[in-house]
N, C-alpha and C. Protein backbone atom coordinates (compact mmCIF):
# COMPACT_ATOMS: atom_id res chain seq x y z
N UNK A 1 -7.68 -11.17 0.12
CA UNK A 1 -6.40 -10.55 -0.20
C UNK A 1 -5.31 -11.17 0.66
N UNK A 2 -3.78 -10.95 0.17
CA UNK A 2 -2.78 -11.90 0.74
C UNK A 2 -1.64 -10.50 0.51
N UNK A 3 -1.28 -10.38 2.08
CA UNK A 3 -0.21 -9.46 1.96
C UNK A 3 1.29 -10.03 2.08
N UNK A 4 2.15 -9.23 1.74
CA UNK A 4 3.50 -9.80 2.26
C UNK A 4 4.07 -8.25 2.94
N UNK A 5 4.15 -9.00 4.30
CA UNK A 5 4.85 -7.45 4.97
C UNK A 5 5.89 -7.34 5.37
N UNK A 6 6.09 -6.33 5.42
CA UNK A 6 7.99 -6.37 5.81
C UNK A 6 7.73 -5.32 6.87
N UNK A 7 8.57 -5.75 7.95
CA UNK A 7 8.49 -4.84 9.30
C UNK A 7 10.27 -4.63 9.48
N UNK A 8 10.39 -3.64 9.37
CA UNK A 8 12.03 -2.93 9.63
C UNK A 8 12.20 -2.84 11.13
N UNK A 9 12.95 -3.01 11.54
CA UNK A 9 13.75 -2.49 13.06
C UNK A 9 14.97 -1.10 13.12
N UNK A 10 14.71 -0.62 14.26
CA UNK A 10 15.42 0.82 13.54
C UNK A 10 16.79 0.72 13.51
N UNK A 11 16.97 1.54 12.30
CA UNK A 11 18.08 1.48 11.18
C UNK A 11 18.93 2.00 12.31
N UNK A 12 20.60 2.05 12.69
CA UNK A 12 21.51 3.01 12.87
C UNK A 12 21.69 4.63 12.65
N UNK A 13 21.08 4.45 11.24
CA UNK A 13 20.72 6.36 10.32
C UNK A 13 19.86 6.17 9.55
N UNK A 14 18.61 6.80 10.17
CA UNK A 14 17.41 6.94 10.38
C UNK A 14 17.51 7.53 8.68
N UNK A 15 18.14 9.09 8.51
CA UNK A 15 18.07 9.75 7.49
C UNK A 15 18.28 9.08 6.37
N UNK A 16 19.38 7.89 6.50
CA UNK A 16 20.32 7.02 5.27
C UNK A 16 19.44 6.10 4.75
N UNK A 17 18.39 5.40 6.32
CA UNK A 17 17.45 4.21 5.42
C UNK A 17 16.61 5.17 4.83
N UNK A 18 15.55 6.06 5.41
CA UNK A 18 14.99 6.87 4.81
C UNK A 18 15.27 6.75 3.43
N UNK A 19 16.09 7.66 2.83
CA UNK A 19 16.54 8.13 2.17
C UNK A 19 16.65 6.80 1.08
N UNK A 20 17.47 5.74 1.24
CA UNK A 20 17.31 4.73 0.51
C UNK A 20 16.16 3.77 0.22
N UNK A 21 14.87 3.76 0.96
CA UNK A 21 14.11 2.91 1.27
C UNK A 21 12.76 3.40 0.07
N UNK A 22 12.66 5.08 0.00
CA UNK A 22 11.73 5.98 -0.31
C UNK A 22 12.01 6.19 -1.75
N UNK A 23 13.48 6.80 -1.70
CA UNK A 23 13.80 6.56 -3.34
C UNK A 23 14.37 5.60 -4.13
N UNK A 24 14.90 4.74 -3.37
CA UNK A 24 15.35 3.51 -4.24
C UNK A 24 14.42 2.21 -4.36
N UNK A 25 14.13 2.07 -3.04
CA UNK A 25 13.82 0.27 -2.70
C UNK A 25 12.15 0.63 -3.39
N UNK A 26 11.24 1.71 -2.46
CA UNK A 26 10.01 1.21 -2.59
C UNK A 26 9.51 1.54 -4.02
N UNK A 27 10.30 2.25 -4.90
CA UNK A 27 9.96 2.38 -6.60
C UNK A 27 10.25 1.16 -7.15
N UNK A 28 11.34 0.45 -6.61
CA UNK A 28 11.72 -1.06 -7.37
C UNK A 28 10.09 -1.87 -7.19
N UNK A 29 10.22 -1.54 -5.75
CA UNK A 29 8.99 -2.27 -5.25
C UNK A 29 7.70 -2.88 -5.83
N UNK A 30 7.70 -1.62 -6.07
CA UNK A 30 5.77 -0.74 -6.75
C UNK A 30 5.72 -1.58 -7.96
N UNK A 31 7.03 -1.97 -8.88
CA UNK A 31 6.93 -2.18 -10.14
C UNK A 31 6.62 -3.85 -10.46
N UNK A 32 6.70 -4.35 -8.68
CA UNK A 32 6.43 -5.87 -8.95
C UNK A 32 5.21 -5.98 -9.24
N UNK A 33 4.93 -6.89 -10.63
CA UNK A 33 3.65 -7.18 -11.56
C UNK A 33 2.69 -8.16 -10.34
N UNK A 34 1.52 -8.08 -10.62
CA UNK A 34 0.91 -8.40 -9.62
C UNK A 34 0.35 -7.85 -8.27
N UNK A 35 1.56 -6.38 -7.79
CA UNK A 35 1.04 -5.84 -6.22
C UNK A 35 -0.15 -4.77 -6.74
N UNK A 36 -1.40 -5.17 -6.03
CA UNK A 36 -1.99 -4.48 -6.19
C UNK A 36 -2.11 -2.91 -5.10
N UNK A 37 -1.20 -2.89 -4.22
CA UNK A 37 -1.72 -2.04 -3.03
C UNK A 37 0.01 -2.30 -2.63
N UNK A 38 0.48 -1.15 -2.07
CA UNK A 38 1.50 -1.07 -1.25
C UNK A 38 1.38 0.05 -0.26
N UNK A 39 1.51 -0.31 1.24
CA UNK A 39 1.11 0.97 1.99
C UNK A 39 2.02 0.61 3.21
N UNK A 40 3.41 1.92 3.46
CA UNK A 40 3.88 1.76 4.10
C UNK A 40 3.49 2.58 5.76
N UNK A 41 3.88 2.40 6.76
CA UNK A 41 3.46 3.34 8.02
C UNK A 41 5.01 3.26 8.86
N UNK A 42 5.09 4.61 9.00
CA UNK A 42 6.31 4.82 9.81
C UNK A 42 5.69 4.45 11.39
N UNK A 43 6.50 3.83 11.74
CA UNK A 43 6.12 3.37 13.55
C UNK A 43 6.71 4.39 14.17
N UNK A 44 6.06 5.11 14.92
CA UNK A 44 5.87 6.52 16.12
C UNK A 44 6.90 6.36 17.66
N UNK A 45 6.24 4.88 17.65
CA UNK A 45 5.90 4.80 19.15
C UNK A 45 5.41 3.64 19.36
N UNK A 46 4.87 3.49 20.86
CA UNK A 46 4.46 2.06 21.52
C UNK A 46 3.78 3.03 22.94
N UNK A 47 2.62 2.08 22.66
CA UNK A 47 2.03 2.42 24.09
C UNK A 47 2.53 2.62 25.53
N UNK A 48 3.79 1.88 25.16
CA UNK A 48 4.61 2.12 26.37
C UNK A 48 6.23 3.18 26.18
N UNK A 49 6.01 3.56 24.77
CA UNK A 49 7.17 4.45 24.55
C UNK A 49 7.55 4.41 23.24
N UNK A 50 8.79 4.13 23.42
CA UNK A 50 9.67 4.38 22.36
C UNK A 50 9.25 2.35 21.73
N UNK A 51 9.85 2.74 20.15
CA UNK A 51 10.02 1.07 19.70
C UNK A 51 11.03 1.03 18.93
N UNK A 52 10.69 -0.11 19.05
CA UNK A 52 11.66 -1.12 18.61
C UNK A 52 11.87 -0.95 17.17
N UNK A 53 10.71 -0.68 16.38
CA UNK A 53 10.63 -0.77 14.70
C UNK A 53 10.48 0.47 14.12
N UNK A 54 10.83 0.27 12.64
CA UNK A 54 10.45 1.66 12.45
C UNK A 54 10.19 1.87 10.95
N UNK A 55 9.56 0.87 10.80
CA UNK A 55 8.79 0.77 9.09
C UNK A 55 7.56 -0.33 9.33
N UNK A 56 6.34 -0.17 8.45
CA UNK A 56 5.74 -1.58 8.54
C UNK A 56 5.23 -1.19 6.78
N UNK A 57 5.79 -1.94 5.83
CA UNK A 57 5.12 -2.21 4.79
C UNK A 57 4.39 -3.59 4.37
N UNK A 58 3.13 -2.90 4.20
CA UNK A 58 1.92 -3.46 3.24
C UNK A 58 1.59 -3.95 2.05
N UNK A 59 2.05 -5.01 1.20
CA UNK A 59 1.90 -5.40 -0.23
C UNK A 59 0.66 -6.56 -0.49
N UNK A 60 -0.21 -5.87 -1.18
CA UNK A 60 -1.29 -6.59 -1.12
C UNK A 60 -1.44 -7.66 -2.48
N UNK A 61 -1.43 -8.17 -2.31
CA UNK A 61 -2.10 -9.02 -3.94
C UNK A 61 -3.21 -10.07 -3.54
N UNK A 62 -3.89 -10.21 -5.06
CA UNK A 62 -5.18 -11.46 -5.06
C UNK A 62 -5.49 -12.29 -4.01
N UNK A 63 -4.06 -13.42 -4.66
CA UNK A 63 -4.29 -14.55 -3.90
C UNK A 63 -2.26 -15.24 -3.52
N UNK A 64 -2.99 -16.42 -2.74
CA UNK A 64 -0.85 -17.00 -2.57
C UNK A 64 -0.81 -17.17 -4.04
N UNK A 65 -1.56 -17.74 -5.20
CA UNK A 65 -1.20 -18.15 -6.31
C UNK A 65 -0.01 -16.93 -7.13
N UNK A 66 -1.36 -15.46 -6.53
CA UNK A 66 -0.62 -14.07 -7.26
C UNK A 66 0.57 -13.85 -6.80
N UNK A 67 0.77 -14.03 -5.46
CA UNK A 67 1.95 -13.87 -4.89
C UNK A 67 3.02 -14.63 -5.25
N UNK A 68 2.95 -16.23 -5.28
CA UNK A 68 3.83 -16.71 -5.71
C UNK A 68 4.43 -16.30 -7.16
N UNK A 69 4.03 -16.04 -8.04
CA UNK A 69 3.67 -16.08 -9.46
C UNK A 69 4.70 -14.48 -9.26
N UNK A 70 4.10 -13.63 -8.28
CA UNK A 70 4.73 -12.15 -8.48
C UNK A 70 6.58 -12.43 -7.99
N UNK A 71 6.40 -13.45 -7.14
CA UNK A 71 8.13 -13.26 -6.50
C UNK A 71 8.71 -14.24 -7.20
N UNK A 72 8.61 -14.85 -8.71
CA UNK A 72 9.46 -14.80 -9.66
C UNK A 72 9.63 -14.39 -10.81
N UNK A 73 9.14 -13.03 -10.92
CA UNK A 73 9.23 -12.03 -11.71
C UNK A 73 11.01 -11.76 -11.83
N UNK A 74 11.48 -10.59 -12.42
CA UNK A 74 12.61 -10.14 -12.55
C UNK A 74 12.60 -8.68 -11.58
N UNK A 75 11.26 -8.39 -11.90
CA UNK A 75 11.22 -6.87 -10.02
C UNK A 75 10.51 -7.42 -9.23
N UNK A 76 10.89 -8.47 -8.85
CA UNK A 76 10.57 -9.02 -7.58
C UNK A 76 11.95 -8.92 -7.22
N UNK A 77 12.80 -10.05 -7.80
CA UNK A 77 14.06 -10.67 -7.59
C UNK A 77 15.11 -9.57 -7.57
N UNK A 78 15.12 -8.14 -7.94
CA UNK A 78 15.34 -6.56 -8.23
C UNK A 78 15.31 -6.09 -6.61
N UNK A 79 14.03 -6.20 -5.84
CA UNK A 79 13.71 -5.73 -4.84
C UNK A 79 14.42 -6.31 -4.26
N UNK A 80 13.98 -7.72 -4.19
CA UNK A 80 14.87 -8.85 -2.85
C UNK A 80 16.41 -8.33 -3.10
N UNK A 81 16.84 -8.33 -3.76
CA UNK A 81 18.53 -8.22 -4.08
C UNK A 81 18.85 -6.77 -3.90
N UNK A 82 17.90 -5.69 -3.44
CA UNK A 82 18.26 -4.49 -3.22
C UNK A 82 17.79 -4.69 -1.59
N UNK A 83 16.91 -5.14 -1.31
CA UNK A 83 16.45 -5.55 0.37
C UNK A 83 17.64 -5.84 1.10
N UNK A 84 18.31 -6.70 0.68
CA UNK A 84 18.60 -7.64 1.54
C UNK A 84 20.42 -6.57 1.66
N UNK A 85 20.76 -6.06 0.38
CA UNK A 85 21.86 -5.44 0.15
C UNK A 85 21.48 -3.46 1.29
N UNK A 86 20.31 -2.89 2.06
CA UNK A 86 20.67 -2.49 2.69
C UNK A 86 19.73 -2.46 3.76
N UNK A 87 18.54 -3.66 4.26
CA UNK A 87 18.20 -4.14 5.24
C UNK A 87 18.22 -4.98 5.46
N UNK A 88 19.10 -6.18 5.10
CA UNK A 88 19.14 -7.72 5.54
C UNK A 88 18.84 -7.97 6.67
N UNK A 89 19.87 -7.33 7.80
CA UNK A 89 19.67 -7.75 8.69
C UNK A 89 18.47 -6.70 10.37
N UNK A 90 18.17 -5.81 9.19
CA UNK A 90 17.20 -4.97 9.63
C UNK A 90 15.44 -5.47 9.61
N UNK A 91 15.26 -6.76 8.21
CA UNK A 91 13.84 -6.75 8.49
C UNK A 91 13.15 -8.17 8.72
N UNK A 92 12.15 -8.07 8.70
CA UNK A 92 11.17 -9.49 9.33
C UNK A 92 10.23 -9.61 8.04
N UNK A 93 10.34 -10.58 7.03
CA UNK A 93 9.05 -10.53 6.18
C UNK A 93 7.93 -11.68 6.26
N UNK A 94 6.91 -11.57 6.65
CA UNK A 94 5.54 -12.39 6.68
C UNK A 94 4.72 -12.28 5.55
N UNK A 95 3.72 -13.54 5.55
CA UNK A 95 2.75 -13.35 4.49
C UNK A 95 1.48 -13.59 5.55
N UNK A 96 0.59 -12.73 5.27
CA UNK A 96 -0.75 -12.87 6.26
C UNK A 96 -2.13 -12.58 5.00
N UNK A 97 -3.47 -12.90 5.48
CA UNK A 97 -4.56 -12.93 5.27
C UNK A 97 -5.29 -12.04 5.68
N UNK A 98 -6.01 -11.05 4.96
CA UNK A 98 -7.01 -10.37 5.45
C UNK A 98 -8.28 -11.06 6.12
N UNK A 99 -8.97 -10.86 7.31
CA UNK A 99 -9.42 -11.59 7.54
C UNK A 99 -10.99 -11.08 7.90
N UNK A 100 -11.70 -11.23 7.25
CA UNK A 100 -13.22 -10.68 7.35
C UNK A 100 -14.07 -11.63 7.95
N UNK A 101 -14.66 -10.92 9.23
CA UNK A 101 -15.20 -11.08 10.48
C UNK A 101 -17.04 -11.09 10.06
């Protein structure tokens, strides 16, 4: 499996991303053809306190082929253009490998 994750840094108003992230962004999200798995985790904390971040979403698909193939869809390009319009400069996105040991 091949995820693409997006890690948020905390918003200014906590309530406002909330609020936009839950009902707007991650329904656009869900609808990109191809994700098989989306699993977000609100960040708490840090072993040493408070953090820095304060989202980590999980989008799983097949393979890079699925992935590529999914981010030129039309709700792919939906998401990115709603992302970037109210976390641009709030997130970090990676693509990583599950990796079985």
């Amino acid at each position: 499996m091949v995820k693409l994750i997006a890690l948020y840094k905390q918003p200014e108003d906590q309530k406002a991303f909330d609020e936009h992230y839950f009902n707007t962004h991650a329904p656009i999200t869900a609808k990109i053809p191809g994700l098989r798995k989306m699993e977000v985790t609100k960040i708490v904390g840090s072993p040493t306190g408070k953090s820095d971040y304060h989202l980590l979403c999980e989008m799983y698909y097949d393979s890079h082929e699925a992935l590529k193939e999914a981010m030129k869809t039309e709700e792919a390009k939906a998401s990115g253009k709603d992302l970037m319009g109210f976390a641009g400069e709030l997130v970090t996105m990676m693509i990583g490998e599950e990796v079985n040991e």
